[in-house]
C-alpha atoms as a PDB file:
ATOM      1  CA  UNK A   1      -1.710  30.826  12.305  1.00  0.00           C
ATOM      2  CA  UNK A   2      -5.102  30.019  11.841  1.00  0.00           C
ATOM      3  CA  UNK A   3      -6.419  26.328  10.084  1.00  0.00           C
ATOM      4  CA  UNK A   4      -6.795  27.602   6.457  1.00  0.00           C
ATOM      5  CA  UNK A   5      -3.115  28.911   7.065  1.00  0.00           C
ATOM      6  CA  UNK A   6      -2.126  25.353   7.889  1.00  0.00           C
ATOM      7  CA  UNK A   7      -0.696  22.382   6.417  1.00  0.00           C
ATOM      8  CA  UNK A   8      -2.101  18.270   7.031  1.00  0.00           C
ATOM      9  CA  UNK A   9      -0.043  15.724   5.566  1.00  0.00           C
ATOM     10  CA  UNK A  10      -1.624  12.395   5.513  1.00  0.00           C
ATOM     11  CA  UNK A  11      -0.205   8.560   4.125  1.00  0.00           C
ATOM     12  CA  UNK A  12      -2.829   6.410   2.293  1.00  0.00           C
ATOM     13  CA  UNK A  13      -5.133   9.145   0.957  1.00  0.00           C
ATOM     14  CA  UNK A  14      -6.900   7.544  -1.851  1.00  0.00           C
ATOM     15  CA  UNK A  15      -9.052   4.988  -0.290  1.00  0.00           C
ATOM     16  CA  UNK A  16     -11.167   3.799   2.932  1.00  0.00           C
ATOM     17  CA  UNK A  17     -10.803   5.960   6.064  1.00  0.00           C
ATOM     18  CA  UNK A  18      -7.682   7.866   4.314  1.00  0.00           C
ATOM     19  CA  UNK A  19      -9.397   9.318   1.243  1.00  0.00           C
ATOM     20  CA  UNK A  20     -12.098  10.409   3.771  1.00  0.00           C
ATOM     21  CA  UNK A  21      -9.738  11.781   6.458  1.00  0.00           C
ATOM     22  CA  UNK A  22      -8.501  13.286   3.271  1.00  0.00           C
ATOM     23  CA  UNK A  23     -11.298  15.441   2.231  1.00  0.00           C
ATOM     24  CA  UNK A  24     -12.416  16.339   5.698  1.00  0.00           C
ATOM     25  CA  UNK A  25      -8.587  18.089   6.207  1.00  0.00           C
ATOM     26  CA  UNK A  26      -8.973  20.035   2.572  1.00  0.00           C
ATOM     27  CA  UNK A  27     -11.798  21.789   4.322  1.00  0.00           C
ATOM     28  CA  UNK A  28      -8.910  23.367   7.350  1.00  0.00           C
ATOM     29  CA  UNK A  29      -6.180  24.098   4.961  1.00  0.00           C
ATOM     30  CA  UNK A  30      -3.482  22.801   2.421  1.00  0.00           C
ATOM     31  CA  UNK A  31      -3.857  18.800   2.332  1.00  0.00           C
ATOM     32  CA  UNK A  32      -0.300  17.117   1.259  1.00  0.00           C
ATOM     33  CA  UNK A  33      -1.216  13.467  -0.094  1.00  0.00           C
ATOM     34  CA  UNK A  34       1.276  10.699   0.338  1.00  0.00           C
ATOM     35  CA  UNK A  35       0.860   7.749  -1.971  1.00  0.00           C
ATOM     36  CA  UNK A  36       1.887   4.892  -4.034  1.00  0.00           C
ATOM     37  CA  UNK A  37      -0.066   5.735  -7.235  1.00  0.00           C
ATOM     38  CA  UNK A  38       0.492   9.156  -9.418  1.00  0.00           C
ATOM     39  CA  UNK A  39      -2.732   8.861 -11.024  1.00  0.00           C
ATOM     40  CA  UNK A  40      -4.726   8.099  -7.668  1.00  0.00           C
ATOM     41  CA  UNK A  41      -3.303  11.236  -6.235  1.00  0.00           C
ATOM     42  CA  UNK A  42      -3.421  13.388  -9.350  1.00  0.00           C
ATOM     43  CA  UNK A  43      -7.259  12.698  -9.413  1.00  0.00           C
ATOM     44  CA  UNK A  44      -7.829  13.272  -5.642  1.00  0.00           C
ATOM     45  CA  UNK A  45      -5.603  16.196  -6.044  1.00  0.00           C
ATOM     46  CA  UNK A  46      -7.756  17.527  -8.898  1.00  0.00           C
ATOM     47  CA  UNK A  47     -10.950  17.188  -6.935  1.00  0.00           C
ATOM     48  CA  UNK A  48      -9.616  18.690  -3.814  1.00  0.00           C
ATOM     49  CA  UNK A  49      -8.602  21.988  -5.373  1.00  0.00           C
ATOM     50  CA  UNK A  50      -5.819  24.165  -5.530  1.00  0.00           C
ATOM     51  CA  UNK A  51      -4.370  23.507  -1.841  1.00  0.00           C
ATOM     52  CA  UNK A  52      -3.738  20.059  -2.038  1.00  0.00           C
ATOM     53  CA  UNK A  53      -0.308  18.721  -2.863  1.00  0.00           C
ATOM     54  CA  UNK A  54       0.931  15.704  -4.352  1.00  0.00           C
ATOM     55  CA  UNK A  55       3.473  13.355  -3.244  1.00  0.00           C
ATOM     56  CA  UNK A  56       4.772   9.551  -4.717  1.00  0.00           C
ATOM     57  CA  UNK A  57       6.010   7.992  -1.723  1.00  0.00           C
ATOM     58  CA  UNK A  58       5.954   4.029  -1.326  1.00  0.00           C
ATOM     59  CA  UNK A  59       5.985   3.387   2.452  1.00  0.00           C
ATOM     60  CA  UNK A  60       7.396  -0.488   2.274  1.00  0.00           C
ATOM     61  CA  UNK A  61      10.876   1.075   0.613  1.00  0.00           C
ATOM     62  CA  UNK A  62      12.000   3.522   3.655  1.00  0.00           C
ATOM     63  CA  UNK A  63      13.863   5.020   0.991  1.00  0.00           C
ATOM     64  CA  UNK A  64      11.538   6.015  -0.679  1.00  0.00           C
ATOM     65  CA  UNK A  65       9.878   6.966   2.767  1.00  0.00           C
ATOM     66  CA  UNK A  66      12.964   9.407   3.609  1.00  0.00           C
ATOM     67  CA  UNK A  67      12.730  10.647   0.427  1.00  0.00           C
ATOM     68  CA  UNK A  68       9.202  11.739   0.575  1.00  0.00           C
ATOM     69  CA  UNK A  69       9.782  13.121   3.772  1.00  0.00           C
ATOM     70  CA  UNK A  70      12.717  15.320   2.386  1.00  0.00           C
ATOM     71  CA  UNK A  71      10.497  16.600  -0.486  1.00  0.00           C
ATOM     72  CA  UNK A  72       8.014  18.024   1.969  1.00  0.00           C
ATOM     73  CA  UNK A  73      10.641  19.798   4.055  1.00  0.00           C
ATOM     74  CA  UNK A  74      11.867  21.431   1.339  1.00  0.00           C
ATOM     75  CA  UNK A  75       8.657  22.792   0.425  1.00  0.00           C
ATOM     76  CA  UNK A  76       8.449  24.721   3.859  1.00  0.00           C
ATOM     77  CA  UNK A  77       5.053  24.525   4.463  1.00  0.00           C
ATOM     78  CA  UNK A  78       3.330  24.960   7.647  1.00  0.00           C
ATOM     79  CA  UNK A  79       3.002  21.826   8.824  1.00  0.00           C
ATOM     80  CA  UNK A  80       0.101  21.698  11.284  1.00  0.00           C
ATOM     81  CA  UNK A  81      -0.530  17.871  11.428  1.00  0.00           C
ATOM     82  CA  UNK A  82       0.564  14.376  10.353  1.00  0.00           C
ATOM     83  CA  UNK A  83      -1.344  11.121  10.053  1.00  0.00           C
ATOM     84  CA  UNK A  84       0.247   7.580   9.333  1.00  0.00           C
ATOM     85  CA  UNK A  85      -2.797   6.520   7.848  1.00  0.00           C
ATOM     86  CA  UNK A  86      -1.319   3.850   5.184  1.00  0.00           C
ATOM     87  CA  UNK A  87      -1.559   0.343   6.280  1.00  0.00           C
ATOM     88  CA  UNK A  88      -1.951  -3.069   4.792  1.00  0.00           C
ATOM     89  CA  UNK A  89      -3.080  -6.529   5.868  1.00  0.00           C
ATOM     90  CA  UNK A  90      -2.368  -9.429   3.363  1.00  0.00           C
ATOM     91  CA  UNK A  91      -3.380 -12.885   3.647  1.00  0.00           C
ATOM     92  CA  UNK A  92      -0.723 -13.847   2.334  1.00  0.00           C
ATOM     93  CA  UNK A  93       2.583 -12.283   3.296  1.00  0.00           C
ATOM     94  CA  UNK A  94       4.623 -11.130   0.594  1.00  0.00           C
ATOM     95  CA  UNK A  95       8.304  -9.355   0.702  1.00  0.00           C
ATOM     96  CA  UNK A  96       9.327  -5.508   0.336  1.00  0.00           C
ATOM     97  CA  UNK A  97      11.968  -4.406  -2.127  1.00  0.00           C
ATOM     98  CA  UNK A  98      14.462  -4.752   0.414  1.00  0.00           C
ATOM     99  CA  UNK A  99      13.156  -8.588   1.052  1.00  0.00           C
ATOM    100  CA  UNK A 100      11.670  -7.623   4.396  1.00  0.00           C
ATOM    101  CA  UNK A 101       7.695  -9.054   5.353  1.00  0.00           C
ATOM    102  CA  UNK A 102       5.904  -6.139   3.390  1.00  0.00           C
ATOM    103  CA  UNK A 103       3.669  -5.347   6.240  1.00  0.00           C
ATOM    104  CA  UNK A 104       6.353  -4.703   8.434  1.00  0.00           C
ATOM    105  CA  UNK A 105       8.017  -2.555   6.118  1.00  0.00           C
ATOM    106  CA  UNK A 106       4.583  -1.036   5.171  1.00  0.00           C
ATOM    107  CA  UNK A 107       2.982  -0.404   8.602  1.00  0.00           C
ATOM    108  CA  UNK A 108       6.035   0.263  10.600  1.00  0.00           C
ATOM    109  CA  UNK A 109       9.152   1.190   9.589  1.00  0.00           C
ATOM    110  CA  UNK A 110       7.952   3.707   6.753  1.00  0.00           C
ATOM    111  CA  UNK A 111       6.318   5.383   8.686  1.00  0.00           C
ATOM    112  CA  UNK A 112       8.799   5.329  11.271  1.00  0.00           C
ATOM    113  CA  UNK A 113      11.202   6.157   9.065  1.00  0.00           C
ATOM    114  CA  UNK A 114       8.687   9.068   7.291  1.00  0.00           C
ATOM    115  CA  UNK A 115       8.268  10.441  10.766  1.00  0.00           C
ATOM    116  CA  UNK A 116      11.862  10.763  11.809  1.00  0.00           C
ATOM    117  CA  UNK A 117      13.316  12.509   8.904  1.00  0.00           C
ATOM    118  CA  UNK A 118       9.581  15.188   9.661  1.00  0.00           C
ATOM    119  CA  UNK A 119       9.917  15.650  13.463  1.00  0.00           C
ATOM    120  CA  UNK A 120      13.132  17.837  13.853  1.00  0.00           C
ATOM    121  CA  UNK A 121      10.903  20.180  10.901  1.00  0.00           C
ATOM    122  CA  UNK A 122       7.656  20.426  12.541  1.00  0.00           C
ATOM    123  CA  UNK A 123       6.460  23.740  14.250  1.00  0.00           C
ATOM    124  CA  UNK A 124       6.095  23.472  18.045  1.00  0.00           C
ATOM    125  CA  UNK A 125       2.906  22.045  18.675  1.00  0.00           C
ATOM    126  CA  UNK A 126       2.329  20.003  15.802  1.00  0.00           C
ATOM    127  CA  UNK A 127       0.208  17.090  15.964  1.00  0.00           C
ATOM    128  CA  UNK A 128       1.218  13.983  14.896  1.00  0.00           C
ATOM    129  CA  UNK A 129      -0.753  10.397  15.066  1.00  0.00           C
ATOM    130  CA  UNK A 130      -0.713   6.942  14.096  1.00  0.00           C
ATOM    131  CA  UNK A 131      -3.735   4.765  12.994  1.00  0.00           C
ATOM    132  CA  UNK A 132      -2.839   1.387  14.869  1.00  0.00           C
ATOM    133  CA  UNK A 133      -5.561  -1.196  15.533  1.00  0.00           C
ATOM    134  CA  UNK A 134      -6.660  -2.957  18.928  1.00  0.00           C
ATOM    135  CA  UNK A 135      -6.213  -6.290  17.721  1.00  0.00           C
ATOM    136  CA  UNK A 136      -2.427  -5.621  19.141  1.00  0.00           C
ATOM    137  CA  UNK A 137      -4.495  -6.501  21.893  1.00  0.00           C
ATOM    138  CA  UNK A 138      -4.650 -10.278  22.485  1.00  0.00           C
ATOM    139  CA  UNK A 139      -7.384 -10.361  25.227  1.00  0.00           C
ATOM    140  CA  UNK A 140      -9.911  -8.233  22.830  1.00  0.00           C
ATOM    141  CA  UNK A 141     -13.430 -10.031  22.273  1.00  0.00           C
ATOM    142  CA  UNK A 142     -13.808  -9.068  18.636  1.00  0.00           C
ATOM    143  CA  UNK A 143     -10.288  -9.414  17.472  1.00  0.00           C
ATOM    144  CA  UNK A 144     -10.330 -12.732  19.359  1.00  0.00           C
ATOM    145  CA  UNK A 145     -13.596 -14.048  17.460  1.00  0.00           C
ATOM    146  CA  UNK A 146     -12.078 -12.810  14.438  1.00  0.00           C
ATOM    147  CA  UNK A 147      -8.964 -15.352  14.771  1.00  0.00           C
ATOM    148  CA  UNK A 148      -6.641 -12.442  15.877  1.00  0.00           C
ATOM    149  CA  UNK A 149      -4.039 -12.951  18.554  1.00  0.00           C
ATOM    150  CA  UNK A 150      -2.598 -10.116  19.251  1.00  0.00           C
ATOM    151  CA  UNK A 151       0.966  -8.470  18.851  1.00  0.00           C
ATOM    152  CA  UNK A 152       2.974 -11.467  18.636  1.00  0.00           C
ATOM    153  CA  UNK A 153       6.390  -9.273  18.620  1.00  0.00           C
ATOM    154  CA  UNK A 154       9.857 -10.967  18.947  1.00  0.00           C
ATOM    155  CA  UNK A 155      12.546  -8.130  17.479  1.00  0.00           C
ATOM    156  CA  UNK A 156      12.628  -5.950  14.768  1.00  0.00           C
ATOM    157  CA  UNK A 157      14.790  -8.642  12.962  1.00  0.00           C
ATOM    158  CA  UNK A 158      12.815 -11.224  13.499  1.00  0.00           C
ATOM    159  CA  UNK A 159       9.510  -8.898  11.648  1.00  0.00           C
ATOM    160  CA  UNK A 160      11.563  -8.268   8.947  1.00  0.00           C
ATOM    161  CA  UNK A 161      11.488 -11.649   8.566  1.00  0.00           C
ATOM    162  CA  UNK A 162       7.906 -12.622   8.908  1.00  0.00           C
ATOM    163  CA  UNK A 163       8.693 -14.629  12.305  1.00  0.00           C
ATOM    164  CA  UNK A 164       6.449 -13.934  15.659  1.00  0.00           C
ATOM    165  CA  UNK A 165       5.613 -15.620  18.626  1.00  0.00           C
ATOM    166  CA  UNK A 166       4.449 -19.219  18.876  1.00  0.00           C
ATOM    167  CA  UNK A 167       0.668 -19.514  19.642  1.00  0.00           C
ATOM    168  CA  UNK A 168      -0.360 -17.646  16.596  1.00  0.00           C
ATOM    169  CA  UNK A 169      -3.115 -16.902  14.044  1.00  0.00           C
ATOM    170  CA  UNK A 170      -4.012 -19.927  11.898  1.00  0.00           C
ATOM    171  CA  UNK A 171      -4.331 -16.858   8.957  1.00  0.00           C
ATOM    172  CA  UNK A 172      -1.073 -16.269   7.694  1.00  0.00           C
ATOM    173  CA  UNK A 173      -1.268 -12.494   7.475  1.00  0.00           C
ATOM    174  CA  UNK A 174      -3.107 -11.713  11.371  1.00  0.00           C
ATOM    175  CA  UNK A 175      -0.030 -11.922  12.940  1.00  0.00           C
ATOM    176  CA  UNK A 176       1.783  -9.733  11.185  1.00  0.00           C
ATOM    177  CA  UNK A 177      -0.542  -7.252  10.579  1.00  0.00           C
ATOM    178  CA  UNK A 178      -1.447  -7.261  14.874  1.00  0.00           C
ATOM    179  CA  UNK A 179       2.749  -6.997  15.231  1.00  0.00           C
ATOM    180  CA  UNK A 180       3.006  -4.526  12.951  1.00  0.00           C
ATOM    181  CA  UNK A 181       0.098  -2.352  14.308  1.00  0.00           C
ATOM    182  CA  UNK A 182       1.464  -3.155  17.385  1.00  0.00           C
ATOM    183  CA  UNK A 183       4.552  -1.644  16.410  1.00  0.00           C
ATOM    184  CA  UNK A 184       3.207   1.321  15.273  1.00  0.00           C
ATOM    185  CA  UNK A 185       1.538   1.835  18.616  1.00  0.00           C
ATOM    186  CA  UNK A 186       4.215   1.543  20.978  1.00  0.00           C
ATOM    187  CA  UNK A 187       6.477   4.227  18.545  1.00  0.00           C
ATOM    188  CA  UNK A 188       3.581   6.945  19.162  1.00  0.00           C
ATOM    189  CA  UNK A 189       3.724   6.373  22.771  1.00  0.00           C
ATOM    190  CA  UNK A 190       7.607   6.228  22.881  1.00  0.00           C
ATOM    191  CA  UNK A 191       7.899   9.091  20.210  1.00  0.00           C
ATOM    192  CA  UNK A 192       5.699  11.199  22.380  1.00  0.00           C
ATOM    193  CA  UNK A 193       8.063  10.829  25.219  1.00  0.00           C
ATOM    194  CA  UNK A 194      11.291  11.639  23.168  1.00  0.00           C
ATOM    195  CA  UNK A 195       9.240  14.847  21.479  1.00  0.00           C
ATOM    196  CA  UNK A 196       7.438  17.120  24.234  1.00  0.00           C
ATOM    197  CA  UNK A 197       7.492  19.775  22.016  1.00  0.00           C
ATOM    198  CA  UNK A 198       5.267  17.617  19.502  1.00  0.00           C
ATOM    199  CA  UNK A 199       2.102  16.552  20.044  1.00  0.00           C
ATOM    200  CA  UNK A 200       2.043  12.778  19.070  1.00  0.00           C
ATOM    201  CA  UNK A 201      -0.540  10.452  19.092  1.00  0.00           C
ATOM    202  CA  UNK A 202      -2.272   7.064  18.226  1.00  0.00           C
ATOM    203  CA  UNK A 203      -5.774   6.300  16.757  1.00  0.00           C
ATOM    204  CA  UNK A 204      -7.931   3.660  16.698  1.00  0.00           C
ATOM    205  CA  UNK A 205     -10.578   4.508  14.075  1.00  0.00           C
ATOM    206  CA  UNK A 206     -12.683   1.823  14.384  1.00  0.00           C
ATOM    207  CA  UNK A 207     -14.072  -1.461  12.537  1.00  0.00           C
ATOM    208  CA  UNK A 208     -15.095  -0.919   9.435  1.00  0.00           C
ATOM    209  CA  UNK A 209     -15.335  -4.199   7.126  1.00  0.00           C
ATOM    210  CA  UNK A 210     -15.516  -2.161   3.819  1.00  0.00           C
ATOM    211  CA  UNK A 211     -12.122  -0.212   3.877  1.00  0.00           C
ATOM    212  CA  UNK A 212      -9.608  -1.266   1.686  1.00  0.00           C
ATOM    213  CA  UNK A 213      -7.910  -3.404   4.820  1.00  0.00           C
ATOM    214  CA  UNK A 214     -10.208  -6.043   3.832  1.00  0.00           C
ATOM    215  CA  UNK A 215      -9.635  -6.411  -0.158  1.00  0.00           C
ATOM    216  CA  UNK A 216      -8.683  -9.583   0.413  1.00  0.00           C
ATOM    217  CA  UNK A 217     -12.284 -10.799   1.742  1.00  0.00           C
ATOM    218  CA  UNK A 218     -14.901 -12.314  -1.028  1.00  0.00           C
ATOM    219  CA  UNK A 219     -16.435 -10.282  -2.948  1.00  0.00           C
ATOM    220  CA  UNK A 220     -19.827 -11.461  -1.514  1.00  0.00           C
ATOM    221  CA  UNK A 221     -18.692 -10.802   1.985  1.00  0.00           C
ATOM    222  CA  UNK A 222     -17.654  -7.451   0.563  1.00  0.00           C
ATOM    223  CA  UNK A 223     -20.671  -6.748  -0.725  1.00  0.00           C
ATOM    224  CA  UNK A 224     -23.109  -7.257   2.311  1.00  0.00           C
ATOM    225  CA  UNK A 225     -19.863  -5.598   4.542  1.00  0.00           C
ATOM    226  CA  UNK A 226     -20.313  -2.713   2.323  1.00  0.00           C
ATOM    227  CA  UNK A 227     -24.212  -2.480   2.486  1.00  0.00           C
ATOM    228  CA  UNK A 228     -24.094  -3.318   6.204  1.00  0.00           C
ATOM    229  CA  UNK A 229     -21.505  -0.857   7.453  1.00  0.00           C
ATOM    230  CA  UNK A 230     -23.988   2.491   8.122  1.00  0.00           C
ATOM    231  CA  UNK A 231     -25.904   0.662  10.587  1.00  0.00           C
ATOM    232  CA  UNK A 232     -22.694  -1.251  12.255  1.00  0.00           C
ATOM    233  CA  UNK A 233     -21.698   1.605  15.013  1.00  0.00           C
ATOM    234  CA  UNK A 234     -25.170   0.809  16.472  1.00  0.00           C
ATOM    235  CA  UNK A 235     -24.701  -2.236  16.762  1.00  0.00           C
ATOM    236  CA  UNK A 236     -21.183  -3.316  17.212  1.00  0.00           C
ATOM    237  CA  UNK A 237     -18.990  -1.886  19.946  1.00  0.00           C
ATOM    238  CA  UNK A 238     -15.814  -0.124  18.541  1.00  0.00           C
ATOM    239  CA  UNK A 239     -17.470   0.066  14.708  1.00  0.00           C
ATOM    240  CA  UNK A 240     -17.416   3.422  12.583  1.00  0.00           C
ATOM    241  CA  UNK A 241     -17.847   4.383   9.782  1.00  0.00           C
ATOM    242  CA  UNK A 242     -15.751   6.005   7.223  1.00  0.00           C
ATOM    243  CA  UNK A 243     -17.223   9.416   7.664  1.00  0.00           C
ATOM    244  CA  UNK A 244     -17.181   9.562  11.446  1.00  0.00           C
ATOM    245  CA  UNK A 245     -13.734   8.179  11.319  1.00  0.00           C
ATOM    246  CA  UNK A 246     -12.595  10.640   9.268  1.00  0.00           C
ATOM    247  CA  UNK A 247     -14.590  13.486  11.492  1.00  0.00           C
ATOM    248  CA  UNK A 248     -12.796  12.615  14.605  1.00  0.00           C
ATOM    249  CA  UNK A 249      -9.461  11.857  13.043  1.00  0.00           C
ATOM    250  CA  UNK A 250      -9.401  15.404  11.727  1.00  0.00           C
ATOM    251  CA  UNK A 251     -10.461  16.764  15.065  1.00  0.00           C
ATOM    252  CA  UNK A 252      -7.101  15.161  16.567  1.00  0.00           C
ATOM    253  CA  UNK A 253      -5.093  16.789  13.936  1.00  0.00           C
ATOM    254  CA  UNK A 254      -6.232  20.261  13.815  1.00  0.00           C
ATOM    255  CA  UNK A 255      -7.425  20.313  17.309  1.00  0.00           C
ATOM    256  CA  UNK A 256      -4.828  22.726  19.243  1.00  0.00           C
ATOM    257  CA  UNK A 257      -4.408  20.690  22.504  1.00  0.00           C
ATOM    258  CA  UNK A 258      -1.674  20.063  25.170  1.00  0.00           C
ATOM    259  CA  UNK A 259      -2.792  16.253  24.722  1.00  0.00           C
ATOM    260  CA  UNK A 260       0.494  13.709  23.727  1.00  0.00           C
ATOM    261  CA  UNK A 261       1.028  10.160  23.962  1.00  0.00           C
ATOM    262  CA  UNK A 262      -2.487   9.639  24.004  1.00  0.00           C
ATOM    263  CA  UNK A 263      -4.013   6.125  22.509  1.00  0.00           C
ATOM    264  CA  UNK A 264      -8.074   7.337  21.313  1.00  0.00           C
ATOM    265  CA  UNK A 265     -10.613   5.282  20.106  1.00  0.00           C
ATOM    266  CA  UNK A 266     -13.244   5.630  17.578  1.00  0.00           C
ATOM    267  CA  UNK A 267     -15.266   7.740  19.635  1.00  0.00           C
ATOM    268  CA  UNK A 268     -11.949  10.187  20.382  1.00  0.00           C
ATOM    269  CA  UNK A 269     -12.068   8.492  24.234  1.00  0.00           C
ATOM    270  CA  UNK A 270      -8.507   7.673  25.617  1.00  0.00           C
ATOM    271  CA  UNK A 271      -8.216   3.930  25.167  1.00  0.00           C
ATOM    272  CA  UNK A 272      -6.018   1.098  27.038  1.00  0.00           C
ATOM    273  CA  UNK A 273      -3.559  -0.708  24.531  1.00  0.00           C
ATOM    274  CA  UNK A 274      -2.467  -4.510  25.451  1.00  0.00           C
ATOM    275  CA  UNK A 275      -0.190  -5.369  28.849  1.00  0.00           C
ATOM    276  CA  UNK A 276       2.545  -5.090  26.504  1.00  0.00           C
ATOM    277  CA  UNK A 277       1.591  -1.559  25.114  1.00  0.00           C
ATOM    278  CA  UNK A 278       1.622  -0.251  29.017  1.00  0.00           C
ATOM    279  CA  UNK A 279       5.119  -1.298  29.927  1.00  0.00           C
ATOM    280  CA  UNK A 280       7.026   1.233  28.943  1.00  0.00           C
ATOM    281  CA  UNK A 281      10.166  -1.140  28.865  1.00  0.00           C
ATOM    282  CA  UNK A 282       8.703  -2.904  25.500  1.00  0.00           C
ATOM    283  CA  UNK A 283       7.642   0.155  24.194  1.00  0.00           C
ATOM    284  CA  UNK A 284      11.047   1.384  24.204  1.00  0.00           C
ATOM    285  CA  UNK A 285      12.614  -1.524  23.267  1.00  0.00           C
ATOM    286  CA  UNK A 286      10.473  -1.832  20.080  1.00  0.00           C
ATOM    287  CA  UNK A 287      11.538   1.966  19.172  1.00  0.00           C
ATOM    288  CA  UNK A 288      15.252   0.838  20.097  1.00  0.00           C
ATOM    289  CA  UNK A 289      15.579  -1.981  18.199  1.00  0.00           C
ATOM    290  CA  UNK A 290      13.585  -0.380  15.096  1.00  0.00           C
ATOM    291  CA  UNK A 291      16.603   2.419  15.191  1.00  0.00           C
ATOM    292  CA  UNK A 292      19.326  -0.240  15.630  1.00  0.00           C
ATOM    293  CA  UNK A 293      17.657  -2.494  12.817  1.00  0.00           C
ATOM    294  CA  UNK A 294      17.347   0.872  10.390  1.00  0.00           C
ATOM    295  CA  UNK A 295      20.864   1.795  11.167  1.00  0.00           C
ATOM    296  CA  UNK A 296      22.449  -1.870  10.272  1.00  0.00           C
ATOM    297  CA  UNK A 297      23.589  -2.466   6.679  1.00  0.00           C
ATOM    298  CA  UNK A 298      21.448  -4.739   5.265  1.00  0.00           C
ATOM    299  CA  UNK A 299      22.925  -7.209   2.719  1.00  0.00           C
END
């Protein structure tokens, strides 16, 4: 199979680092785009061309998750890659539809949930990844002076619930979003051990202050963020931009490599995640207690 004979399905394709990522996969074959908004994917679909696909899919409902995941399968595509690209990070934490913390539900377990129902579907060889973040990672300089403090995780239960471990953020939404990210991170690591024939992955893409993770920032700060963020990678350790992001991000995906459960950073460089991240006994007991928590009736 060559790369215009293959298939890239990617989550949060309309904006930042994912509408990017987006058009730098159209180039290497059929793009499917996974999305809350018909009319944001209809237009990126229109611009991309005849091989991209379009797919309504919100990731905080993991019903609507499976269901997403199901419509793809039945189109029997071949699926070369995957990337769990949609994320959020609110300020102020709001609930799902099924009254979990949304960015729990959002960053975790839809696309835990979108990856499970894919996996037993994908070709031998398939790549798979995760965008997480390094502020999971409590003792990181930049994530520190930013008020982040790390993956404050308790149990699945306890996320769905907004609740993490004393000693946290004083912004309302850093905790979760480090958790959550967190979260995400350990399942590529543990997913990679439970798939050998898949090649799974995580990725930090790097800091970039005007993707749509920081909405929520003033508009001023926005502005100069914006204006600033070409020059940033030469200056700022762990910076990108959203065109070298979306360079090496592709290169993971439609790379052919024997690499799995392999944590890059912005530069494609294997990476260290937190103390937690390297003991294999939390990241198993995240993935654990995400199954258990999926599999409880809720209600």
């Amino acid at each position: 199979m060559t790369n215009k004979d293959a298939a890239y399905i990617i989550t949060g394709p309309t904006s930042g680092y994912g509408l990017a990522t987006a058009r730098e996969l159209a180039k290497s074959g059929t793009v499917v785009l996974v999305g809350r908004s018909r009319a944001k994917l209809d237009a990126l679909k229109a611009s991309l061309g005849s091989h991209a696909i379009a797919v309504v899919c919100d990731l905080s409902d993991v019903a609507s998750a499976k269901r997403a995941a199901e419509e793809i399968i039945a189109m029997k595509l071949p699926i070369a890659g995957v990337l769990n690209n949609a994320g959020i990070r609110e300020a102020v934490p709001t609930k799902s539809k099924q009254g979990w913390d949304n960015s729990f539900a959002t960053n975790h377990l839809g696309p835990f949930v979108f990856t499970e129902t894919l996996s037993p579907y994908l070709r031998d060889g398939a790549r798979v990844a995760f965008v997480v973040s390094a502020v999971e990672e409590p003792e990181r300089k930049p994530a520190k002076a930013a008020g982040f403090r790390g993956g404050r995780w308790i149990s699945a239960e306890a996320s769905a619930r907004g609740e993490w471990l004393a000693g946290s953020s004083t912004n309302a939404g850093f905790d979760s979003y480090a958790t959550t990210k967190q979260a995400g991170l350990a399942a590529a690591i543990e997913l990679a051990k439970e798939n050998p024939r898949l090649r799974i992955q995580a990725i930090e893409p790097g800091f970039n202050p005007s993707t749509g993770l920081g909405r929520e920032a003033p508009w001023l700060a926005r502005m100069i963020a914006t204006a600033l963020t070409p020059i940033l990678p030469f200056f700022i350790k762990g910076a990108s931009t959203s065109s070298r992001a979306a360079k090496m991000m592709s290169r993971v995906l439609s790379t052919e490599s024997n690499e799995t459960g392999v944590y890059f950073d912005e530069k494609r460089q294997p990476m260290q995640g937190s103390a937690q991240i390297r003991d294999p006994n939390f990241t198993n007991r995240v993935v654990a207690e995400t199954r258990a928590f999926l599999n409880t009736p809720q209600g």
